[in-house]
N, C-alpha and C. Protein backbone atom coordinates (compact mmCIF):
# COMPACT_ATOMS: atom_id res chain seq x y z
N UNK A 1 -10.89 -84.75 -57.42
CA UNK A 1 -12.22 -84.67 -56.84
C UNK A 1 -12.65 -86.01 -56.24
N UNK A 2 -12.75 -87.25 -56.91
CA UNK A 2 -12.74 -88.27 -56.42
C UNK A 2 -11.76 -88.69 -55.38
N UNK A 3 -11.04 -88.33 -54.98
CA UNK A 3 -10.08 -88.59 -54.12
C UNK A 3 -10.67 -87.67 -52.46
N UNK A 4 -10.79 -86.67 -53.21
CA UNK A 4 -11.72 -85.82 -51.92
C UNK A 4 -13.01 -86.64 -51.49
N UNK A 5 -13.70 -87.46 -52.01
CA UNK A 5 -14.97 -87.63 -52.03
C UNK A 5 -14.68 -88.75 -51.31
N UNK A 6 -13.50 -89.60 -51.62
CA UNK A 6 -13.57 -90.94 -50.93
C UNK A 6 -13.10 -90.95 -49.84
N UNK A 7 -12.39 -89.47 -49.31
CA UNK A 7 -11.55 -89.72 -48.30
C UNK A 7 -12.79 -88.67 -47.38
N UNK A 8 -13.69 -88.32 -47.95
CA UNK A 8 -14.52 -87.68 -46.68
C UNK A 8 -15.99 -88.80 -46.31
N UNK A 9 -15.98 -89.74 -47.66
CA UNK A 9 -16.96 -90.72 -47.31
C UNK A 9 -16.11 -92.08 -45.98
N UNK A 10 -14.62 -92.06 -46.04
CA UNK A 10 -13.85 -93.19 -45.22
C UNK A 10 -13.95 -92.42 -43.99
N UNK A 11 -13.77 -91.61 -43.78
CA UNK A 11 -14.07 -90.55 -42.50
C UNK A 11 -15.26 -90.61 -41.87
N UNK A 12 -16.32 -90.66 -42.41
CA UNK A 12 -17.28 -90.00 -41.84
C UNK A 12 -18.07 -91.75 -41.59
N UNK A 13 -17.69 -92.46 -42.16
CA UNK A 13 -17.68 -93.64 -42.21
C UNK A 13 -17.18 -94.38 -41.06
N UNK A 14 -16.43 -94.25 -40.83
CA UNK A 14 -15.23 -94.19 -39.37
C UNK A 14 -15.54 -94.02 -38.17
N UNK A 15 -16.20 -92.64 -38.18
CA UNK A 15 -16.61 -91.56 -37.14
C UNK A 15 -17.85 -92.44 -36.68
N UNK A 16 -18.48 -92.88 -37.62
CA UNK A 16 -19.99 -93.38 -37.47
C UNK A 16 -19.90 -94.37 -36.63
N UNK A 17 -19.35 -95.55 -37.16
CA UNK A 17 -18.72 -96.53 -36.72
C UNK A 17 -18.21 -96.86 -35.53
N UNK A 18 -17.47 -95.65 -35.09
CA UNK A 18 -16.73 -95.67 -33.77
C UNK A 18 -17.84 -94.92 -32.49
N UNK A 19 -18.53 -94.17 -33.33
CA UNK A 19 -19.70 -93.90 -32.35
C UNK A 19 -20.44 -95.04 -31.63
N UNK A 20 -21.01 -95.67 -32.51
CA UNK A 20 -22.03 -96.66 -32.71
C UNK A 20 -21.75 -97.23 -32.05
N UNK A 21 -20.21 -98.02 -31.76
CA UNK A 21 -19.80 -98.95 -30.87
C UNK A 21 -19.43 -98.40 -29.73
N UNK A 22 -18.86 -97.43 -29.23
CA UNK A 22 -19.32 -96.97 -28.15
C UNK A 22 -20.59 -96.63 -27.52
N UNK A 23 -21.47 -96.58 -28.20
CA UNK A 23 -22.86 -96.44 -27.24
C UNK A 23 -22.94 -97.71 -27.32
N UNK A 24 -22.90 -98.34 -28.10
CA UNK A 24 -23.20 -100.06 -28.18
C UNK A 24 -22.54 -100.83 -26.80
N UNK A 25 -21.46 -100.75 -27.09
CA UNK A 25 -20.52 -101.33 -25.91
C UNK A 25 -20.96 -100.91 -24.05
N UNK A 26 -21.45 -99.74 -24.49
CA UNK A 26 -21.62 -99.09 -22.87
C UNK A 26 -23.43 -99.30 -22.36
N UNK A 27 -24.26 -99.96 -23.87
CA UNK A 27 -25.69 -100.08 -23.81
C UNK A 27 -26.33 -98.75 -23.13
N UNK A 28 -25.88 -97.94 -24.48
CA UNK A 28 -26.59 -96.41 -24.12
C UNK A 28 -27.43 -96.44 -25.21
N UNK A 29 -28.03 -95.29 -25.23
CA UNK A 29 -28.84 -95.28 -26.51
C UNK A 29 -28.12 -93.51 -26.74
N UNK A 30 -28.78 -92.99 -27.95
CA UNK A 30 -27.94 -91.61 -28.28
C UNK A 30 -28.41 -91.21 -29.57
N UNK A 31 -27.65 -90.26 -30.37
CA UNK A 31 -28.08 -89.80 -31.18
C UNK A 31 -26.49 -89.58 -32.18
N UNK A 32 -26.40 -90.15 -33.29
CA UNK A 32 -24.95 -89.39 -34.50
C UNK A 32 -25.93 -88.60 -35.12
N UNK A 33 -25.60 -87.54 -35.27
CA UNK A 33 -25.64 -86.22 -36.16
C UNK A 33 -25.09 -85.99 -37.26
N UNK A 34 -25.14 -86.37 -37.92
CA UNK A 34 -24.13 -86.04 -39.60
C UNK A 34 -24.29 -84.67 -40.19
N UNK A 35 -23.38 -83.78 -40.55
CA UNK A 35 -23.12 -82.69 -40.41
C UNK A 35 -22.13 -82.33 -41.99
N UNK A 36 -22.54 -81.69 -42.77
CA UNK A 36 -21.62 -81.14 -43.80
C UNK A 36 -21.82 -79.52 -44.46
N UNK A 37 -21.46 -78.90 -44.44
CA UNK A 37 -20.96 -77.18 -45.03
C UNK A 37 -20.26 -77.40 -45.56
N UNK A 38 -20.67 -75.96 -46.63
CA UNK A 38 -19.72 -75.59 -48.26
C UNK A 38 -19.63 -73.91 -47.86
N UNK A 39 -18.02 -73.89 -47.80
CA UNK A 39 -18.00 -72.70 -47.74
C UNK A 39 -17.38 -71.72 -48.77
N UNK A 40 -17.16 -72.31 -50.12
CA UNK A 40 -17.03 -71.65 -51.75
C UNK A 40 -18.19 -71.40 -52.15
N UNK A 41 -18.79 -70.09 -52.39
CA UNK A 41 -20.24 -70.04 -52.31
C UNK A 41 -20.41 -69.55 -54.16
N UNK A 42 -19.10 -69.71 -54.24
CA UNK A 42 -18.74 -69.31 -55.71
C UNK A 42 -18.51 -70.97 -56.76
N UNK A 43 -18.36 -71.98 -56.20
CA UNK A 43 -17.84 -72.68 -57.02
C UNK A 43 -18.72 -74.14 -55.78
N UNK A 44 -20.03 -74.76 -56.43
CA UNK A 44 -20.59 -75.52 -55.83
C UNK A 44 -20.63 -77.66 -56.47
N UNK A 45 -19.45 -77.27 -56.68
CA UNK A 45 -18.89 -78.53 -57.65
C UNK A 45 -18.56 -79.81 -56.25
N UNK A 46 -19.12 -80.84 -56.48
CA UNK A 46 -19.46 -82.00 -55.61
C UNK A 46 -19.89 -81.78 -54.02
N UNK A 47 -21.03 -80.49 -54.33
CA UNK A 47 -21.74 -80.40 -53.13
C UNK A 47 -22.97 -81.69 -52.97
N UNK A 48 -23.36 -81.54 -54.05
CA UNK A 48 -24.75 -82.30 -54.61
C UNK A 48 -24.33 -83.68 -54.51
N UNK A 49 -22.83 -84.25 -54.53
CA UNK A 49 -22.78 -85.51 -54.45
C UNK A 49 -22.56 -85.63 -53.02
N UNK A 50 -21.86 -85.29 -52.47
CA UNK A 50 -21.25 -85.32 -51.12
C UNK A 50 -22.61 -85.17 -50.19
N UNK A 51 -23.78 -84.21 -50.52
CA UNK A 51 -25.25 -84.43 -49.91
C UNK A 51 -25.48 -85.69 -50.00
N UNK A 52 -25.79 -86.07 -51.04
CA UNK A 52 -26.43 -87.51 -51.44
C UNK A 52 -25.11 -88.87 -50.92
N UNK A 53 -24.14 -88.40 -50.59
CA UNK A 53 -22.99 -89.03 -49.46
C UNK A 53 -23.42 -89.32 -48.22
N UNK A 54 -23.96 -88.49 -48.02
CA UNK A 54 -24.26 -88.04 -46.52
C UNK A 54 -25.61 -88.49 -46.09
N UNK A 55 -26.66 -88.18 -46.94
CA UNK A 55 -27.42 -88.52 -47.29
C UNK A 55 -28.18 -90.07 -47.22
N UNK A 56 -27.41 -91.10 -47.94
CA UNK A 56 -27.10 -92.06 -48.31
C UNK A 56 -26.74 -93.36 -46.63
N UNK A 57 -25.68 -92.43 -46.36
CA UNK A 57 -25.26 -92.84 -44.90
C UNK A 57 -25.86 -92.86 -43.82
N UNK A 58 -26.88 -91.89 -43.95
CA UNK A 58 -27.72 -91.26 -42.90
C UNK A 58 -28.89 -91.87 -42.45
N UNK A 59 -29.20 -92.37 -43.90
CA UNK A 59 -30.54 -93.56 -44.04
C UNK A 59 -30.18 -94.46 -43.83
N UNK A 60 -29.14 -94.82 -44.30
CA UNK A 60 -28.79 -96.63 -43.88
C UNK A 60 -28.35 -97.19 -42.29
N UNK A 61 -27.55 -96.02 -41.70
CA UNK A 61 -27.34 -95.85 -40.63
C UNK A 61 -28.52 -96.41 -39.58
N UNK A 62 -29.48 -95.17 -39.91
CA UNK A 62 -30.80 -94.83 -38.81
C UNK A 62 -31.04 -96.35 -39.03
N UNK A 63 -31.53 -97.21 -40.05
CA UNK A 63 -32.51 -97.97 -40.16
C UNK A 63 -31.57 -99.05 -39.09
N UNK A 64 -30.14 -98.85 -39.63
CA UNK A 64 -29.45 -100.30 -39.08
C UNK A 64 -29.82 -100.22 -37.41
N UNK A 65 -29.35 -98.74 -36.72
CA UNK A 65 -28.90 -98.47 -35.61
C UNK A 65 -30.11 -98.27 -35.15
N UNK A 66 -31.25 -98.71 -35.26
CA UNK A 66 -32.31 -98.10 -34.58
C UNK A 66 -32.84 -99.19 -33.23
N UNK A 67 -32.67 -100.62 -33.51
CA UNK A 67 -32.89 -101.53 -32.63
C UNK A 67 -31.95 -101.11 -31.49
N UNK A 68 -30.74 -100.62 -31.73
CA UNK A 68 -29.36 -100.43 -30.62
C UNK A 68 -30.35 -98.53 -29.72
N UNK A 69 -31.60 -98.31 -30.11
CA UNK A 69 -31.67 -97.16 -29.44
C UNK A 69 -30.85 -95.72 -29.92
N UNK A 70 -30.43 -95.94 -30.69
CA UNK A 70 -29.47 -94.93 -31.35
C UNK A 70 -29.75 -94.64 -32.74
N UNK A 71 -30.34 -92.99 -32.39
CA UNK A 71 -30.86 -92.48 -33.72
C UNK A 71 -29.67 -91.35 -34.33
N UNK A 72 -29.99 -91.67 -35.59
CA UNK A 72 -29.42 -90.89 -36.51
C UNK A 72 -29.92 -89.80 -37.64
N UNK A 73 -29.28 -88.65 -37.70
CA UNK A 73 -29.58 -87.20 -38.63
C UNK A 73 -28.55 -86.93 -39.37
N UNK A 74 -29.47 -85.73 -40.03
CA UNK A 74 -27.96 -85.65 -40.59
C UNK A 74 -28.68 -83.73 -41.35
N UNK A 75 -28.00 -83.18 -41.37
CA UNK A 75 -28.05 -81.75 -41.64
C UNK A 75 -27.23 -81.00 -42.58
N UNK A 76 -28.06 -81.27 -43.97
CA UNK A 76 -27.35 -81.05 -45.05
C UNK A 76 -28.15 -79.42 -46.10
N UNK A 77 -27.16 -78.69 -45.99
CA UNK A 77 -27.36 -77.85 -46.44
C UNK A 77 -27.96 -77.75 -48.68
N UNK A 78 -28.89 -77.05 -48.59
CA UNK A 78 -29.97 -77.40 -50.30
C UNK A 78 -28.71 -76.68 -50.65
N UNK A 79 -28.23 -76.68 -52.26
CA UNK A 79 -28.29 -75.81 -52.96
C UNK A 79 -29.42 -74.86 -53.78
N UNK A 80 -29.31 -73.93 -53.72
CA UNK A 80 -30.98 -73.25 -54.65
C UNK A 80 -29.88 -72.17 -55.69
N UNK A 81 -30.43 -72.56 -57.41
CA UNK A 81 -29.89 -71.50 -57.92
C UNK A 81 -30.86 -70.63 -58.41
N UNK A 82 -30.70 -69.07 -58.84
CA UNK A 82 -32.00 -68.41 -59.30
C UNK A 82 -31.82 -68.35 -60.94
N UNK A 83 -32.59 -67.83 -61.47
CA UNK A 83 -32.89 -67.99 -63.06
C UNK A 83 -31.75 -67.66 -63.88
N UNK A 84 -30.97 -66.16 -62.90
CA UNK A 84 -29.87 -65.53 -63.16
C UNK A 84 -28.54 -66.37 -63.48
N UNK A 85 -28.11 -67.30 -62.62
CA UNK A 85 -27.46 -68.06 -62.60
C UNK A 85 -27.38 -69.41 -63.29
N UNK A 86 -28.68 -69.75 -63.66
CA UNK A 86 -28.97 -70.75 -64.62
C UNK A 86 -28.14 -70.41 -66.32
């Protein structure tokens, strides 16, 4: 699990990164979108961290990248469980 977690936080990490400097480099302004789905709707084991991954990135991002004109989101799906499932 940890191995999954680090290799989708070095990724997305990456992606960000390489964005950034391309609008940077070309003095555009723009928008990264951060983006994650769970599609085991049966088994919701390091959704909640991988949000707060994403999450995490998303905020630090915006605040850094905001002087460069380049805003950042990010679109992370809640978990909700009902009483049943509790």
């Amino acid at each position: 699990y940890i191995d999954h977690l680090s290799s989708a936080a070095r990724f997305l990490y990456t992606y960000g990164q390489v964005g950034a400097e391309r609008f940077r480099a070309r003095n555009k302004k723009g928008v990264i979108v951060n983006v994650i789905s769970h599609d085991n709707h049966e088994d919701f084991t390091g959704v909640e961290s991988m949000a707060a991954l994403v999450s995490g990135f998303t905020h630090s991002w915006a605040k850094e990248l905001t002087p460069f004109n380049i805003r950042v989101g990010g679109v992370i799906p809640s978990v909700n469980h009902t009483k049943e499932e509790l």
